[in-house]
PDB file of N, CA and C in Angstrom:
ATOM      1  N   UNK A   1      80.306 101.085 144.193  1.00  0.00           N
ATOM      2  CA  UNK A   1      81.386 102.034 144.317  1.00  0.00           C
ATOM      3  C   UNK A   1      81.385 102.528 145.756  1.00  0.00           C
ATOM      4  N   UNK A   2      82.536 102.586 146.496  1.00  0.00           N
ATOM      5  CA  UNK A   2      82.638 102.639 147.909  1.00  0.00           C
ATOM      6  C   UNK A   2      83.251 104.156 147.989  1.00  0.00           C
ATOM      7  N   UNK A   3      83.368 104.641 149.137  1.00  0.00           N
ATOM      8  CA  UNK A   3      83.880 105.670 149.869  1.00  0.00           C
ATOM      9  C   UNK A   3      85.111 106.282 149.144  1.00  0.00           C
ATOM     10  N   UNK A   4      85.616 107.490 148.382  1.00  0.00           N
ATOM     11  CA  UNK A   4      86.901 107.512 147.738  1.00  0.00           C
ATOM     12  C   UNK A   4      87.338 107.128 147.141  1.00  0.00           C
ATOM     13  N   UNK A   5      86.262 105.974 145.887  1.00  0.00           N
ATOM     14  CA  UNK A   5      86.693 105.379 144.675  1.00  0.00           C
ATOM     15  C   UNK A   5      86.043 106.346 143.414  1.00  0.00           C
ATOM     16  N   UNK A   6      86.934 106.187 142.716  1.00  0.00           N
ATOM     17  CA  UNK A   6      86.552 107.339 141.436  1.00  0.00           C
ATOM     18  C   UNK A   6      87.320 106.961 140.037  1.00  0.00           C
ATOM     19  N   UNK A   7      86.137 107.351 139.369  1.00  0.00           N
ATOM     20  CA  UNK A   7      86.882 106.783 137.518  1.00  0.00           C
ATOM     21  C   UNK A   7      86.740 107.815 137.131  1.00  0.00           C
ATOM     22  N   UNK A   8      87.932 107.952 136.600  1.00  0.00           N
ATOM     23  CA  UNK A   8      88.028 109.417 135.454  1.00  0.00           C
ATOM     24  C   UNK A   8      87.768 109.820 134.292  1.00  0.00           C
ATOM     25  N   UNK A   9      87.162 110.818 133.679  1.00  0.00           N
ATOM     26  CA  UNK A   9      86.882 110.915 132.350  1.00  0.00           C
ATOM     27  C   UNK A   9      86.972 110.064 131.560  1.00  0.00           C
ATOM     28  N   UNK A  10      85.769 109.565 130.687  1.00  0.00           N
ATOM     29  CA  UNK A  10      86.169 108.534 129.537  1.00  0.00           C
ATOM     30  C   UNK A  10      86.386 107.122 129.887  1.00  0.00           C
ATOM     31  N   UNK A  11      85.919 106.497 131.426  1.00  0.00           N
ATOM     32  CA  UNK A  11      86.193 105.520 131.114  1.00  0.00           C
ATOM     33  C   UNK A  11      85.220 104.598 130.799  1.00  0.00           C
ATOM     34  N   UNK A  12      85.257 103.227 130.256  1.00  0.00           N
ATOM     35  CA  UNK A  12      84.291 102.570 130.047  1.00  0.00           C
ATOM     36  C   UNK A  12      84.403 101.245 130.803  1.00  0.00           C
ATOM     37  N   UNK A  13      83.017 100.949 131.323  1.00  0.00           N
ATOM     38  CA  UNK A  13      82.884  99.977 132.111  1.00  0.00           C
ATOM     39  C   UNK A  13      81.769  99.006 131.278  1.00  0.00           C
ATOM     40  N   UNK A  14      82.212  98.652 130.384  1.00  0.00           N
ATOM     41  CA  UNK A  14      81.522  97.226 129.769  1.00  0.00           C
ATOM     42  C   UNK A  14      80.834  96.330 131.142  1.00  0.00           C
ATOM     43  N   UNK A  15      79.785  96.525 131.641  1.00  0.00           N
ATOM     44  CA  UNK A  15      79.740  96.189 132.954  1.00  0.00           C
ATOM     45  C   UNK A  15      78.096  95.043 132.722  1.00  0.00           C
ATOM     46  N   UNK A  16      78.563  93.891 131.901  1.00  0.00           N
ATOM     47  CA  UNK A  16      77.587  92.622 131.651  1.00  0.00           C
ATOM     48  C   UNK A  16      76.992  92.381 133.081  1.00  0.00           C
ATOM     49  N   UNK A  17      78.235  92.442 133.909  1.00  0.00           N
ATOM     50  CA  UNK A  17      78.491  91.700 135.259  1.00  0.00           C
ATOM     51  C   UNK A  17      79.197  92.276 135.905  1.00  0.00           C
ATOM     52  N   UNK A  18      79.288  92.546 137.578  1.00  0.00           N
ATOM     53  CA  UNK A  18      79.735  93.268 138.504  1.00  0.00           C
ATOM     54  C   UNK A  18      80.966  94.026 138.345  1.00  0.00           C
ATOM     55  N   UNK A  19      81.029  94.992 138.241  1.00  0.00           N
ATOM     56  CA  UNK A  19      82.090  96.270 138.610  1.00  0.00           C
ATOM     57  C   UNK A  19      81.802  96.113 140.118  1.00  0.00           C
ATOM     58  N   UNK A  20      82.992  95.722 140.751  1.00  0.00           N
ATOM     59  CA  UNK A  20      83.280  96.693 142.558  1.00  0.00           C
ATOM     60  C   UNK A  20      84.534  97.123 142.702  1.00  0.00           C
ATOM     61  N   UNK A  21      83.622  98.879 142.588  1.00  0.00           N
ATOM     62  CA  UNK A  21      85.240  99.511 143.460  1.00  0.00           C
ATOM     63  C   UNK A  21      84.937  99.636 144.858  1.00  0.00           C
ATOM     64  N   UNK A  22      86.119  99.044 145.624  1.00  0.00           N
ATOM     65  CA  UNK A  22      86.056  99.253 147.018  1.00  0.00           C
ATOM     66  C   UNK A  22      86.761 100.518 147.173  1.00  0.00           C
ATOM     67  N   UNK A  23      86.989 100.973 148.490  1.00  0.00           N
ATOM     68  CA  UNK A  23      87.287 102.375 148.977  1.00  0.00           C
ATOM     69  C   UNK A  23      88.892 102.323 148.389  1.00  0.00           C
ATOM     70  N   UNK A  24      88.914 103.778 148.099  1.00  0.00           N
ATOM     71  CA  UNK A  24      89.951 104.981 147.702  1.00  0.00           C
ATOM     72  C   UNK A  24      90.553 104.151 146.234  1.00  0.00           C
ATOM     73  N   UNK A  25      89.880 103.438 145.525  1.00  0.00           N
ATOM     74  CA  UNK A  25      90.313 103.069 144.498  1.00  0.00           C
ATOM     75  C   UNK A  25      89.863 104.238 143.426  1.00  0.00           C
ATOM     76  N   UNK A  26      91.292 103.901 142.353  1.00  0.00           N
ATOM     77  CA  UNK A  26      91.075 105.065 141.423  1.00  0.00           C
ATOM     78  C   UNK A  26      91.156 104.213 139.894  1.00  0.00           C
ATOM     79  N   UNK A  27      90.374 104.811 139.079  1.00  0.00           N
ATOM     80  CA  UNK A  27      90.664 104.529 137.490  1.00  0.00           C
ATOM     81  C   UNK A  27      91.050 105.546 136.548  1.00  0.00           C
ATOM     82  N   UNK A  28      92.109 105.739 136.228  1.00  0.00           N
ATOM     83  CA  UNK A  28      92.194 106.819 135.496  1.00  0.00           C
ATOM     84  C   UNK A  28      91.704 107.095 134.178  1.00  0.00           C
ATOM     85  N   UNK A  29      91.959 107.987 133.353  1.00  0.00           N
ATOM     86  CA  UNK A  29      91.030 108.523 132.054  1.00  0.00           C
ATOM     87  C   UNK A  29      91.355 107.138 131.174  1.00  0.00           C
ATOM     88  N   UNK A  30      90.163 106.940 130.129  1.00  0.00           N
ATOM     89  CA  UNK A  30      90.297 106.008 128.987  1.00  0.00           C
ATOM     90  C   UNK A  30      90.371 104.746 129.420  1.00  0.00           C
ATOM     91  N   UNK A  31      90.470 104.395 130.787  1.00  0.00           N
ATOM     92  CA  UNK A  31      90.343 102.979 130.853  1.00  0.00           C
ATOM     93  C   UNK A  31      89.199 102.501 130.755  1.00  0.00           C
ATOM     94  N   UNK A  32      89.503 100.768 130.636  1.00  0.00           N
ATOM     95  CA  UNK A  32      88.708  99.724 129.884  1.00  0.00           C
ATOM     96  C   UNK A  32      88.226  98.487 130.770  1.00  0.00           C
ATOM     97  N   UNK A  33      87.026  98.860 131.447  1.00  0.00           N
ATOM     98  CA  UNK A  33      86.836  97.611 132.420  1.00  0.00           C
ATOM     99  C   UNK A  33      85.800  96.906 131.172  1.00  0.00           C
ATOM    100  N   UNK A  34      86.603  95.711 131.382  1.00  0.00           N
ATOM    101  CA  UNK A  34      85.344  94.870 130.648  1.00  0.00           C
ATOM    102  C   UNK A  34      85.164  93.814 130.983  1.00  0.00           C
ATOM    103  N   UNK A  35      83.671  93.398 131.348  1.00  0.00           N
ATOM    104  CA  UNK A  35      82.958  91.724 132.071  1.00  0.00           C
ATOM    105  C   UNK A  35      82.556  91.053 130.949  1.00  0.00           C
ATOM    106  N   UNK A  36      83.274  90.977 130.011  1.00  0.00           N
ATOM    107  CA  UNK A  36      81.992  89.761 129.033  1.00  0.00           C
ATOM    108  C   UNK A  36      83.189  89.724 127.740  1.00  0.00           C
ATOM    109  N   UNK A  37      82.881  88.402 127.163  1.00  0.00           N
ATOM    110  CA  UNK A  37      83.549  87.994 126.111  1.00  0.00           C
ATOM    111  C   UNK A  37      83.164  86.971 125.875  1.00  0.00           C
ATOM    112  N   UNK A  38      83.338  86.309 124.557  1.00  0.00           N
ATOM    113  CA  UNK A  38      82.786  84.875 123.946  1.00  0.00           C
ATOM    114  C   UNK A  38      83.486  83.805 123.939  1.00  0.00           C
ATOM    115  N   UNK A  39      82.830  82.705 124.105  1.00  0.00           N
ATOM    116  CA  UNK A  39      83.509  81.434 124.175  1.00  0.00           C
ATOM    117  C   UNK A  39      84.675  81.655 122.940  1.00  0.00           C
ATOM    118  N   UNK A  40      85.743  80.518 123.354  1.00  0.00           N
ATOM    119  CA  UNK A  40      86.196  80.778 121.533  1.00  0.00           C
ATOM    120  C   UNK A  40      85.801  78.626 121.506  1.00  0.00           C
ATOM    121  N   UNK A  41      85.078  78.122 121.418  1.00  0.00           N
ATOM    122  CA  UNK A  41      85.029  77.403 121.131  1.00  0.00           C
ATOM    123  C   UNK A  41      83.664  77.251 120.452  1.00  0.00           C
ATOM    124  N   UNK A  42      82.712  78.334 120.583  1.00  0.00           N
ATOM    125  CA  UNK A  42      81.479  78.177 119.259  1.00  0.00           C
ATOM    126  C   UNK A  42      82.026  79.646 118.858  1.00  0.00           C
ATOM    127  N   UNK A  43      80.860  79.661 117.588  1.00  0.00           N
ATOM    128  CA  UNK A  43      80.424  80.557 116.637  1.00  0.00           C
ATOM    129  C   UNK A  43      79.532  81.548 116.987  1.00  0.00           C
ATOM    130  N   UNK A  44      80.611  82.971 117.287  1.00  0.00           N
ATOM    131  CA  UNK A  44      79.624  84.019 118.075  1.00  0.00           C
ATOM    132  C   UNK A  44      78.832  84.559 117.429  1.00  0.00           C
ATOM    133  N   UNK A  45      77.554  84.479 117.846  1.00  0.00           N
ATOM    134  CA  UNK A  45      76.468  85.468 117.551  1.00  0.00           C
ATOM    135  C   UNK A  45      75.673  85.933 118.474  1.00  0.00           C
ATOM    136  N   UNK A  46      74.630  86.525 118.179  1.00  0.00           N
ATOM    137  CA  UNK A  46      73.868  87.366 118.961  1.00  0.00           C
ATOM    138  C   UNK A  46      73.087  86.554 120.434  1.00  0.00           C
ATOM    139  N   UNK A  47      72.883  85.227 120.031  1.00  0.00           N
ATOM    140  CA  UNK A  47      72.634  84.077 120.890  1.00  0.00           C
ATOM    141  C   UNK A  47      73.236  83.087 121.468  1.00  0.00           C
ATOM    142  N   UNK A  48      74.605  82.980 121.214  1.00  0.00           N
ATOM    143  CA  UNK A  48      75.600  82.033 121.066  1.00  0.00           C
ATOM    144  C   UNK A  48      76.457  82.182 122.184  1.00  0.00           C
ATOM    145  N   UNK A  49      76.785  82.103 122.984  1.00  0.00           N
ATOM    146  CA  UNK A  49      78.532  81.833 123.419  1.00  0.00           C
ATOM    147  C   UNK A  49      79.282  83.625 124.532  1.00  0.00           C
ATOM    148  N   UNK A  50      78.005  84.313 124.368  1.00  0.00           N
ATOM    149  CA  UNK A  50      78.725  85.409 125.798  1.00  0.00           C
ATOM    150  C   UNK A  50      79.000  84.867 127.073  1.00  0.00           C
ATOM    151  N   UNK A  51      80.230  85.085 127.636  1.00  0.00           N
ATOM    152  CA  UNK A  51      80.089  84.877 128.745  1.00  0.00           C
ATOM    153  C   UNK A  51      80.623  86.307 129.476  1.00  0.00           C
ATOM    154  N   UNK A  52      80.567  85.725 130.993  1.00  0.00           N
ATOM    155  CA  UNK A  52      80.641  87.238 132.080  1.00  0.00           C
ATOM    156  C   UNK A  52      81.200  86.632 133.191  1.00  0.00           C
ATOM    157  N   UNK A  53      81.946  87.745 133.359  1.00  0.00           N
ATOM    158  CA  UNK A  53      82.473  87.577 135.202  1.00  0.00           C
ATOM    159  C   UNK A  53      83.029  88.917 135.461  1.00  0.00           C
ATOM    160  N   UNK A  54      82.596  89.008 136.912  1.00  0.00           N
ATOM    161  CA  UNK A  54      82.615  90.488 137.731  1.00  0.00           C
ATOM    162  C   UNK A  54      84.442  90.504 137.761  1.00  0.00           C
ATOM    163  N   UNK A  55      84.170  92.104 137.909  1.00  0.00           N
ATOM    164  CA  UNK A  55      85.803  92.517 138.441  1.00  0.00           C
ATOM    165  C   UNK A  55      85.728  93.336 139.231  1.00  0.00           C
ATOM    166  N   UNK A  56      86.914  92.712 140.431  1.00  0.00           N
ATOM    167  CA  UNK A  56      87.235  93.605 141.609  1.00  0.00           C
ATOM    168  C   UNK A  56      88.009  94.657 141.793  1.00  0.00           C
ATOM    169  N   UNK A  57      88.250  95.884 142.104  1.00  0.00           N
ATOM    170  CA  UNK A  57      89.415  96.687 142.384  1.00  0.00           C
ATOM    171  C   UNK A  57      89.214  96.646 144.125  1.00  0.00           C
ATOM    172  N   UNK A  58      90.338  96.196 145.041  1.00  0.00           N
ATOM    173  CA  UNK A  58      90.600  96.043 146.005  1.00  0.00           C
ATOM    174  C   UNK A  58      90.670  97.634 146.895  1.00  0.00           C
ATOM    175  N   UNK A  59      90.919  97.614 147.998  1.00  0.00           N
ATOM    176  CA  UNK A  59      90.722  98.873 148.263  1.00  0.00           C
ATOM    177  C   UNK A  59      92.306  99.657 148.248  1.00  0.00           C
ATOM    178  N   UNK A  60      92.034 100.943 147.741  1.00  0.00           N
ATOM    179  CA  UNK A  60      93.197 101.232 147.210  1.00  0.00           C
ATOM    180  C   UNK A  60      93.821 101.202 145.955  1.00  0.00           C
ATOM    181  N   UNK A  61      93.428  99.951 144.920  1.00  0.00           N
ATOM    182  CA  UNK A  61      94.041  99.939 143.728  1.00  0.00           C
ATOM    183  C   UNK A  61      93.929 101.500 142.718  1.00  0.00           C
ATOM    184  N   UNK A  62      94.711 100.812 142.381  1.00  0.00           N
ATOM    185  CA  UNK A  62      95.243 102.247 140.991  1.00  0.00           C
ATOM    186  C   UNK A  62      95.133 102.060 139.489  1.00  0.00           C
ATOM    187  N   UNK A  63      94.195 102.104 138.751  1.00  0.00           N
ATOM    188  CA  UNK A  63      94.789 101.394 137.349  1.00  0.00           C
ATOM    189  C   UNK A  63      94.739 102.775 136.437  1.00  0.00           C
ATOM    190  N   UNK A  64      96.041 102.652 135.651  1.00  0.00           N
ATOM    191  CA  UNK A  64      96.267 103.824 135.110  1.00  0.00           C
ATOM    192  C   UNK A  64      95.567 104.284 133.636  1.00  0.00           C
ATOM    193  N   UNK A  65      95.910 105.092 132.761  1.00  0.00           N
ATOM    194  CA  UNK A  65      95.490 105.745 131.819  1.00  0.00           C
ATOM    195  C   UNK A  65      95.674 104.313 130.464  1.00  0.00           C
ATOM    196  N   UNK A  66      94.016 104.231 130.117  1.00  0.00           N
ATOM    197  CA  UNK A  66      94.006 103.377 128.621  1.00  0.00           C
ATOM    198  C   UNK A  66      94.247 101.817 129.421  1.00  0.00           C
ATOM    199  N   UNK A  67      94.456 101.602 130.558  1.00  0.00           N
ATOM    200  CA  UNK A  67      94.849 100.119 130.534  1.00  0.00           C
ATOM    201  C   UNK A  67      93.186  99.547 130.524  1.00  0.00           C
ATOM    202  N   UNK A  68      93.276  98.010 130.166  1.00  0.00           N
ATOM    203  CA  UNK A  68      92.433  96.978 129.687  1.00  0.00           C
ATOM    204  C   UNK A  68      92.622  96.139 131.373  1.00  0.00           C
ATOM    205  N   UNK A  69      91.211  96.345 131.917  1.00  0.00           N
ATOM    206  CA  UNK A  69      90.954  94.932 132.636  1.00  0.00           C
ATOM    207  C   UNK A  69      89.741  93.957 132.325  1.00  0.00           C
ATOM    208  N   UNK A  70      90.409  92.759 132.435  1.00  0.00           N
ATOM    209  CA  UNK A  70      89.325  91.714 131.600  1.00  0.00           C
ATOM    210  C   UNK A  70      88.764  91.384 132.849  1.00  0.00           C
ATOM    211  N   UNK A  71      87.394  90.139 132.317  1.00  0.00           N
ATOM    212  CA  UNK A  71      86.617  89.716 132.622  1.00  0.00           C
ATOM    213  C   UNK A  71      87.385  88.714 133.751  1.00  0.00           C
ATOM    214  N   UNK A  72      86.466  89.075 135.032  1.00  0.00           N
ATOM    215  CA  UNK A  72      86.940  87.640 136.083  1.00  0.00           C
ATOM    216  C   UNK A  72      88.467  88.457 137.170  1.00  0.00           C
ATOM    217  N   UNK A  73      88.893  89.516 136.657  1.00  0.00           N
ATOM    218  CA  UNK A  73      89.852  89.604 137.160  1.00  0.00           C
ATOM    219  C   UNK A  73      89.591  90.796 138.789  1.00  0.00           C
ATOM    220  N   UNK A  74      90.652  90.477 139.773  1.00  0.00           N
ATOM    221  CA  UNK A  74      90.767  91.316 140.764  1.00  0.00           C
ATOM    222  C   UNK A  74      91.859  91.835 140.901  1.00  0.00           C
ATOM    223  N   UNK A  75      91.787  93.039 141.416  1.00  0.00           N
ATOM    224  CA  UNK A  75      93.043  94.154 141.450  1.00  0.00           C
ATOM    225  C   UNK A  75      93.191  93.745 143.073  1.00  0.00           C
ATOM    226  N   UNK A  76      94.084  93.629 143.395  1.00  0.00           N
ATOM    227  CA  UNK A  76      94.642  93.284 144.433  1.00  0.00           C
ATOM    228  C   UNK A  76      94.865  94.885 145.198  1.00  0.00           C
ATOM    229  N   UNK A  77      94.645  95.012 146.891  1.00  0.00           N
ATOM    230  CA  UNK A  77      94.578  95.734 148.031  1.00  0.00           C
ATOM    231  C   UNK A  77      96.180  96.706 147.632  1.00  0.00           C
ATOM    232  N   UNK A  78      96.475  97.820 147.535  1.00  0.00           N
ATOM    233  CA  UNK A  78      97.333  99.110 146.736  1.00  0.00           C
ATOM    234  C   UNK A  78      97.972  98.501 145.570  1.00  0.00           C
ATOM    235  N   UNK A  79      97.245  97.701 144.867  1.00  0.00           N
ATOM    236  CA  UNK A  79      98.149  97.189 143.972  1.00  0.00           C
ATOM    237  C   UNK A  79      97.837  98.149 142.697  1.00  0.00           C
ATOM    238  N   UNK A  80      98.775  98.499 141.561  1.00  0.00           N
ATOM    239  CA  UNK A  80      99.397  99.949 140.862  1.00  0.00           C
ATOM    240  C   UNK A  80      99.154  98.793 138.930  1.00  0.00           C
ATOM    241  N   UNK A  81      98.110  98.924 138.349  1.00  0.00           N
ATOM    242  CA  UNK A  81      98.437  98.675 137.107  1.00  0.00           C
ATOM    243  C   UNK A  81      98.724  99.568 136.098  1.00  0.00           C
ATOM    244  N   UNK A  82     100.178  99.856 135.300  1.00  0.00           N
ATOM    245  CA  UNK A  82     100.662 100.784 134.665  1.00  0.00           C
ATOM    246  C   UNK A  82      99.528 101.178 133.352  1.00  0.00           C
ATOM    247  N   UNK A  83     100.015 102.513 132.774  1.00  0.00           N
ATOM    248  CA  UNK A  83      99.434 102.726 131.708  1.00  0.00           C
ATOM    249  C   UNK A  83      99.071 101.785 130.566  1.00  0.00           C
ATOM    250  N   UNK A  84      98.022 101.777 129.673  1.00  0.00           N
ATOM    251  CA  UNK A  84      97.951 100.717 128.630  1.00  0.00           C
ATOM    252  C   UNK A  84      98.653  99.184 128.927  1.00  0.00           C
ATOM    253  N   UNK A  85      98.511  98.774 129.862  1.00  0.00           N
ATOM    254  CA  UNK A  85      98.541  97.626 130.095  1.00  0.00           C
ATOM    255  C   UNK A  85      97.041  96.594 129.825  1.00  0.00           C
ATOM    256  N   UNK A  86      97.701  95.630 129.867  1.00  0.00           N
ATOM    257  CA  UNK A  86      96.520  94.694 129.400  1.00  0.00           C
ATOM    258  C   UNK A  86      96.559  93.756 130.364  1.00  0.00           C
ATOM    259  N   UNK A  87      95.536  93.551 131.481  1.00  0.00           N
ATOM    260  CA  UNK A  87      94.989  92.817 132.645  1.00  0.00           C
ATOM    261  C   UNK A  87      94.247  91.368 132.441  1.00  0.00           C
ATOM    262  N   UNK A  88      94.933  90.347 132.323  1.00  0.00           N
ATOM    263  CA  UNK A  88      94.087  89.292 132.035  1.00  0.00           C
ATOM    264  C   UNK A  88      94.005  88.153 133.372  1.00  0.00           C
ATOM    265  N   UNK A  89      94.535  88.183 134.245  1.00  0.00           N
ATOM    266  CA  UNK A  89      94.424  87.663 135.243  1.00  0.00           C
ATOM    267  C   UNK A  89      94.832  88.418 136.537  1.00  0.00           C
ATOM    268  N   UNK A  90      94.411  87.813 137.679  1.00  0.00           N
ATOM    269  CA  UNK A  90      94.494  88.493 138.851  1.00  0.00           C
ATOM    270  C   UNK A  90      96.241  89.218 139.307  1.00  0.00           C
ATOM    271  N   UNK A  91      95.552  90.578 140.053  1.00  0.00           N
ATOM    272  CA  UNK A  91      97.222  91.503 140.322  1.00  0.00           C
ATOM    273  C   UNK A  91      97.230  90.853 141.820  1.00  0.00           C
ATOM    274  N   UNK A  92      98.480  90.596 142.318  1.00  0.00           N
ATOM    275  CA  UNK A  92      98.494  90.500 143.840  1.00  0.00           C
ATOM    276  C   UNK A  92      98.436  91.847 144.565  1.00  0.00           C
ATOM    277  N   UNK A  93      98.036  91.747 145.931  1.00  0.00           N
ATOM    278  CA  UNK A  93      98.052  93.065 146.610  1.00  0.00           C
ATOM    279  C   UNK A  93      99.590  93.728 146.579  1.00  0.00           C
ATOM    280  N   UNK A  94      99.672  94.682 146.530  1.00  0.00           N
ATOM    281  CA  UNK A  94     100.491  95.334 146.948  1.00  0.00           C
ATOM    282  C   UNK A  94     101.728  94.995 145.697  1.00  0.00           C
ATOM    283  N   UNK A  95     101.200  94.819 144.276  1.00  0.00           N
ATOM    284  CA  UNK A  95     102.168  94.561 143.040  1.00  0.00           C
ATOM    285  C   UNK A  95     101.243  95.808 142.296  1.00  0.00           C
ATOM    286  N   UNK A  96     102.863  96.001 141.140  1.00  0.00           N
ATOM    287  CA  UNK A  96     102.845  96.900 140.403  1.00  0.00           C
ATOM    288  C   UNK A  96     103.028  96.298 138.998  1.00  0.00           C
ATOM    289  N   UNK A  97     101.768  96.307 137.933  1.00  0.00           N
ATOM    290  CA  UNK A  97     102.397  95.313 136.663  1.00  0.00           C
ATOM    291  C   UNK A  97     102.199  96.318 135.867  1.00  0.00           C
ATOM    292  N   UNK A  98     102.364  95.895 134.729  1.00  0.00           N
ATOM    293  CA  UNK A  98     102.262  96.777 133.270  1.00  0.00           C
ATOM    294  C   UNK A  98     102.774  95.736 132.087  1.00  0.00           C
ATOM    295  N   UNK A  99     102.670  96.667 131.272  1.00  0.00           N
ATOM    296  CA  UNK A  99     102.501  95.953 129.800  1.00  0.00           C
ATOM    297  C   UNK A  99     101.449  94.717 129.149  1.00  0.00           C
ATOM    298  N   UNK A 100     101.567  94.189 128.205  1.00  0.00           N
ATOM    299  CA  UNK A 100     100.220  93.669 127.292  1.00  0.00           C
ATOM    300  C   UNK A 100     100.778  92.463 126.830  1.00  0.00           C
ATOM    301  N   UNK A 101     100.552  91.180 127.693  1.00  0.00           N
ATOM    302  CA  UNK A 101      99.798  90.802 129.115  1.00  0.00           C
ATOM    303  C   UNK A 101     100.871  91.619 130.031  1.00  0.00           C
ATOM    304  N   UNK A 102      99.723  91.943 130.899  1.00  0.00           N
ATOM    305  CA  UNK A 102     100.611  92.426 132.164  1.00  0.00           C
ATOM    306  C   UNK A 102     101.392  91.382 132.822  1.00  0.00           C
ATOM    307  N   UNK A 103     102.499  92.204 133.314  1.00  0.00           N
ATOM    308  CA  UNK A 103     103.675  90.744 133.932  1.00  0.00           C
ATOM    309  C   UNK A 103     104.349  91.971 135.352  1.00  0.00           C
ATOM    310  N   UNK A 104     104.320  91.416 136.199  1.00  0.00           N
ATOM    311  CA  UNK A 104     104.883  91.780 137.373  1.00  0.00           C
ATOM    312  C   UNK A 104     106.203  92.885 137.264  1.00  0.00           C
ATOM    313  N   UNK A 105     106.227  94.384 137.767  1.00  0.00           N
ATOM    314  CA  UNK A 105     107.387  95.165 137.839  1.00  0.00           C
ATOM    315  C   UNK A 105     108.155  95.124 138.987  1.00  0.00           C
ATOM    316  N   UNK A 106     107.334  95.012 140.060  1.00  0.00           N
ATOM    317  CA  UNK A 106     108.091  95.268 141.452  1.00  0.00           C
ATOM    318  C   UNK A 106     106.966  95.182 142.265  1.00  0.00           C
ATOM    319  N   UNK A 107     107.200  94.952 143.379  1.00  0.00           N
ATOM    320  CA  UNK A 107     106.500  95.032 144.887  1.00  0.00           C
ATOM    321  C   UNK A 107     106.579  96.292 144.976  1.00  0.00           C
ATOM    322  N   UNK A 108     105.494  96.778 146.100  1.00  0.00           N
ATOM    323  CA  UNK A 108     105.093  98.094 146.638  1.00  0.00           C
ATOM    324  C   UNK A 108     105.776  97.742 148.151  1.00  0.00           C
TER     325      UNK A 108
END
């Protein structure tokens, strides 16, 4: 966690594998960073099939109240993910997405 990055009340960082917030990045309340999930091609159990990958928030990003970022993904340099959105692949810098899968609103 860098210089002016901050998560707000309640959030959870399922953190198997790397959380980086770079500078002045923010997470707001109830959000959901999560690094790990199971193959879907075996039979999960306690020994079976976790996998992990780190997630980036770029410097500057924003992710808002209740949204979901998955495993592997980077928040792109002021890029804005709306409330309860669901993050399954990478935001470009300077984009604003939302909704579940997130899909592109507008440029910053």
């Amino acid at each position: 966690m860098e210089r002016g990055a901050c998560l707000g009340p309640d959030v959870i960082c399922y953190n198997q594998d790397m959380v980086c917030l770079k500078e002045h990045t923010t997470v707001s309340q109830y959000a959901y960073l999560c690094t790990a999930g199971h193959e879907t091609d075996k039979i999960n159990s306690a020994e079976d099939g976790l996998i992990t990958a780190g997630i980036t928030l770029e410097r500057g990003a924003w992710v808002g109240t209740r949204a979901f970022i998955g495993m592997g993904v980077v928040v792109g340099e002021n890029a804005i993910v709306g409330a309860n959105a669901g993050v399954y692949k990478d935001v470009e810098a300077n984009t604003i997405v939302g909704g579940n899968p997130a899909k592109v609103i507008r440029k910053r």
